[in-house]
C-alpha atoms as a PDB file:
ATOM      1  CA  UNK A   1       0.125 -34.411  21.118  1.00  0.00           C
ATOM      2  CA  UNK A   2      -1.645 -37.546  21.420  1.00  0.00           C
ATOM      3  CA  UNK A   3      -4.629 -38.283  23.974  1.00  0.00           C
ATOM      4  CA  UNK A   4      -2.453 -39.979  25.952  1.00  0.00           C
ATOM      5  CA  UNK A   5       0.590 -37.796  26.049  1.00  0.00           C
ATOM      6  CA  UNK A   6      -2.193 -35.062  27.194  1.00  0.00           C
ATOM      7  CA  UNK A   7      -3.139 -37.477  30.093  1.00  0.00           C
ATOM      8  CA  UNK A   8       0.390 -37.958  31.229  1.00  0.00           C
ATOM      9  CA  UNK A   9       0.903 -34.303  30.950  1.00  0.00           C
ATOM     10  CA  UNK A  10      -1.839 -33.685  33.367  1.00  0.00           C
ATOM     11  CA  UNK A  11      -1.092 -36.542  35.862  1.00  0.00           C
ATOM     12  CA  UNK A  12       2.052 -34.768  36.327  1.00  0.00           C
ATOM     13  CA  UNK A  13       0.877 -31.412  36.563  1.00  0.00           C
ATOM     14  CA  UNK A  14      -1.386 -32.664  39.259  1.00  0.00           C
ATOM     15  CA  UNK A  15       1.272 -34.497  41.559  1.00  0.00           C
ATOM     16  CA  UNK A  16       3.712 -31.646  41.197  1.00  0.00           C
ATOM     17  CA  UNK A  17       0.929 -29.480  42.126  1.00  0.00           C
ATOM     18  CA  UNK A  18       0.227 -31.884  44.887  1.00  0.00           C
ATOM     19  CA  UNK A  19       3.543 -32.037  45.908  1.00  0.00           C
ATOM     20  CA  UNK A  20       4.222 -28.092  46.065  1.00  0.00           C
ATOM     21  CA  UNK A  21       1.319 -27.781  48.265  1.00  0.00           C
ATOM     22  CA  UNK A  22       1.807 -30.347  50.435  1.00  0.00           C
ATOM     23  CA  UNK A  23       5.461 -29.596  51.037  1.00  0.00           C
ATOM     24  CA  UNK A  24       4.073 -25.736  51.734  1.00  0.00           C
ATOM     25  CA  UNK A  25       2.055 -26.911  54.601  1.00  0.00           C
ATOM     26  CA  UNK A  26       4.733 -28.811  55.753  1.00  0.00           C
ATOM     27  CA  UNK A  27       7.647 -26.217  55.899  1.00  0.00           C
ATOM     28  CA  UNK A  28       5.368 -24.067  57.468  1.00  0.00           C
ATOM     29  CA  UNK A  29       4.075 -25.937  60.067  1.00  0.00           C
ATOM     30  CA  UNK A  30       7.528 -26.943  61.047  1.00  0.00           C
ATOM     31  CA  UNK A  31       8.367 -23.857  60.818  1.00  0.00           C
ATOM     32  CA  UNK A  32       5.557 -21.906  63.092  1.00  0.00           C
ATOM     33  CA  UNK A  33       6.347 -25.043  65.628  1.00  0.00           C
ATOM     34  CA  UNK A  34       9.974 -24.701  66.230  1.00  0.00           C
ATOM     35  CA  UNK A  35      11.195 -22.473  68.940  1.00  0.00           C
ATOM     36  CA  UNK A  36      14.235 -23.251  68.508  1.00  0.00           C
ATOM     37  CA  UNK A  37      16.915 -24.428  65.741  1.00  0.00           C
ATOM     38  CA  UNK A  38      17.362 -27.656  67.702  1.00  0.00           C
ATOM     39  CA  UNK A  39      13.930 -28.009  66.751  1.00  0.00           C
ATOM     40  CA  UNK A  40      13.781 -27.249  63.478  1.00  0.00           C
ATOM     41  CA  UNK A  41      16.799 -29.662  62.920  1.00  0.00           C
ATOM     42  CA  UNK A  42      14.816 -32.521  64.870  1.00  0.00           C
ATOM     43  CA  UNK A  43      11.963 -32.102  62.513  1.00  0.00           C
ATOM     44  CA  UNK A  44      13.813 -32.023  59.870  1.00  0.00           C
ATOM     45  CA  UNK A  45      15.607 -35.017  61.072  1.00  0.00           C
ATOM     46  CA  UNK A  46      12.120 -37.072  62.150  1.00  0.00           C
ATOM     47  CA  UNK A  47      10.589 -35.986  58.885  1.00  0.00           C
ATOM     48  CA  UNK A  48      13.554 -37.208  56.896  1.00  0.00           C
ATOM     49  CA  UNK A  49      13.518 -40.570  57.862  1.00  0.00           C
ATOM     50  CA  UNK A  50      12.550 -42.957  55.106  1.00  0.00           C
ATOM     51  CA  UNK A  51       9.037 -44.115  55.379  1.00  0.00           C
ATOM     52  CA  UNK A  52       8.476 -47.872  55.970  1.00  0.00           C
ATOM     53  CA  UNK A  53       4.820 -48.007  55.403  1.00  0.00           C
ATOM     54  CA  UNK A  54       2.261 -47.510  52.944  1.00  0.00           C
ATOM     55  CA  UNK A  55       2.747 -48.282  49.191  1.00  0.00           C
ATOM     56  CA  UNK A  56       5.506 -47.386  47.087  1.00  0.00           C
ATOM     57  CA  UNK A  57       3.876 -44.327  45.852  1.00  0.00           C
ATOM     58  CA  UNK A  58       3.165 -42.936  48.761  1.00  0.00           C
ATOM     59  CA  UNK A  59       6.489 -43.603  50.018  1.00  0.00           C
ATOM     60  CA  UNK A  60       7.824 -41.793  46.878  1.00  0.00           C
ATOM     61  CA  UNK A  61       5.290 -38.393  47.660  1.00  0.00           C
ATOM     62  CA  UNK A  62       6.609 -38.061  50.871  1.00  0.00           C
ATOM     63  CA  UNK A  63      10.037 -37.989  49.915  1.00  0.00           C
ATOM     64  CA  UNK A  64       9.319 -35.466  47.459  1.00  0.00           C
ATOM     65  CA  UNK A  65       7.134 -33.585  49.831  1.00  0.00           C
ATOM     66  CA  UNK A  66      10.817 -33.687  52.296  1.00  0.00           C
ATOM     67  CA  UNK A  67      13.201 -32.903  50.075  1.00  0.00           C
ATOM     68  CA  UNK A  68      11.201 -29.911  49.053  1.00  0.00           C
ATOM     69  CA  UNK A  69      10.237 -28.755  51.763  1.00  0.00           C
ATOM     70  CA  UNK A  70      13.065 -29.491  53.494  1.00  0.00           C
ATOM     71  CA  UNK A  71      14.910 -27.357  51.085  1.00  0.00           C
ATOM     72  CA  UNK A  72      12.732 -23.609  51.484  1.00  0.00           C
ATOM     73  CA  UNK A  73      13.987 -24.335  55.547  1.00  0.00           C
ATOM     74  CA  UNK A  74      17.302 -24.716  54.765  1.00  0.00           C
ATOM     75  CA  UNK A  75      17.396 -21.470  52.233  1.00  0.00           C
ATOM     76  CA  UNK A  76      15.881 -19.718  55.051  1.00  0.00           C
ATOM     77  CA  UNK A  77      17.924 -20.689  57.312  1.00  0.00           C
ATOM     78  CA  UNK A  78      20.975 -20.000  54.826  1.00  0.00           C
ATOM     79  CA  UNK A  79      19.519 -16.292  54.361  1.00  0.00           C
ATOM     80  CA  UNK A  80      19.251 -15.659  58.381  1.00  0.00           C
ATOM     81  CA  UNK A  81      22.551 -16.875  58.652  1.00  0.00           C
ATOM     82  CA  UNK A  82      23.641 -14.319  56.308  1.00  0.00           C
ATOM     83  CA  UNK A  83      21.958 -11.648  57.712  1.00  0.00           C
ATOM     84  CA  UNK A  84      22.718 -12.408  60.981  1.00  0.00           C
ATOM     85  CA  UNK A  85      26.735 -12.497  59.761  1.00  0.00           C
ATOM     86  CA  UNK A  86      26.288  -9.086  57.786  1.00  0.00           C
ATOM     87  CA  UNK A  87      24.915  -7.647  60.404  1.00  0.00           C
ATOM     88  CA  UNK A  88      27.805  -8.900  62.881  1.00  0.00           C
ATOM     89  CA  UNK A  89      30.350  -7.847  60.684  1.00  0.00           C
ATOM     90  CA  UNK A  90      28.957  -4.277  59.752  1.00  0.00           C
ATOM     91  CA  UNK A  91      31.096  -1.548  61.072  1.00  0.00           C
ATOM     92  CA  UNK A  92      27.822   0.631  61.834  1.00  0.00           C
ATOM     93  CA  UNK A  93      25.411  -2.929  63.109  1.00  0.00           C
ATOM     94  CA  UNK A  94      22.059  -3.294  62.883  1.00  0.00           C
ATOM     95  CA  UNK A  95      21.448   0.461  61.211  1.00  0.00           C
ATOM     96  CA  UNK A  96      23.884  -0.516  58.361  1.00  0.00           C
ATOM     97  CA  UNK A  97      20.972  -3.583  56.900  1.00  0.00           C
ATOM     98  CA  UNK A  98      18.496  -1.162  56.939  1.00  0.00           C
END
């Protein structure tokens, strides 16, 4: 591996890192802020939006920092929904997750 290959190896080890973290804080604070899934939907919503300002880059890093963040809330909210449907449909309710 050249020098350079190295370098661009470790440019993108640092943005994904970047990314990963940043889209962390971001899931979470939506999440611990939303009361309700109204809210959660008008973050994600708000959040979504393309961004007009700032340079291309930065543009680009906060669409990656959406989509995945955007993506642990919507698993979560995929896995509650589940949950919430097994434990509707279970002959026995709540007791039968357990």
């Amino acid at each position: 591996m050249t020098i350079e290959q190295q370098t661009n190896k470790e440019m993108v080890q640092a943005i994904e890192q970047y990314v990963e973290q940043e889209s962390e804080k971001w899931a979470q604070h939506v999440l611990s802020n939303a009361k309700t899934v109204d809210d959660l939907m008008t973050a994600l919503w708000e959040h979504g939006k393309v961004k007009k300002d700032g340079t291309e880059v930065e543009r680009m890093l906060h669409r990656l920092i959406y989509e995945r963040g955007a993506s642990r809330i919507k698993a979560l909210m995929t896995e509650i929904e589940t949950l919430t449907l097994k434990r509707a449909l279970s002959p026995k309710g709540d007791s039968a997750i357990r």
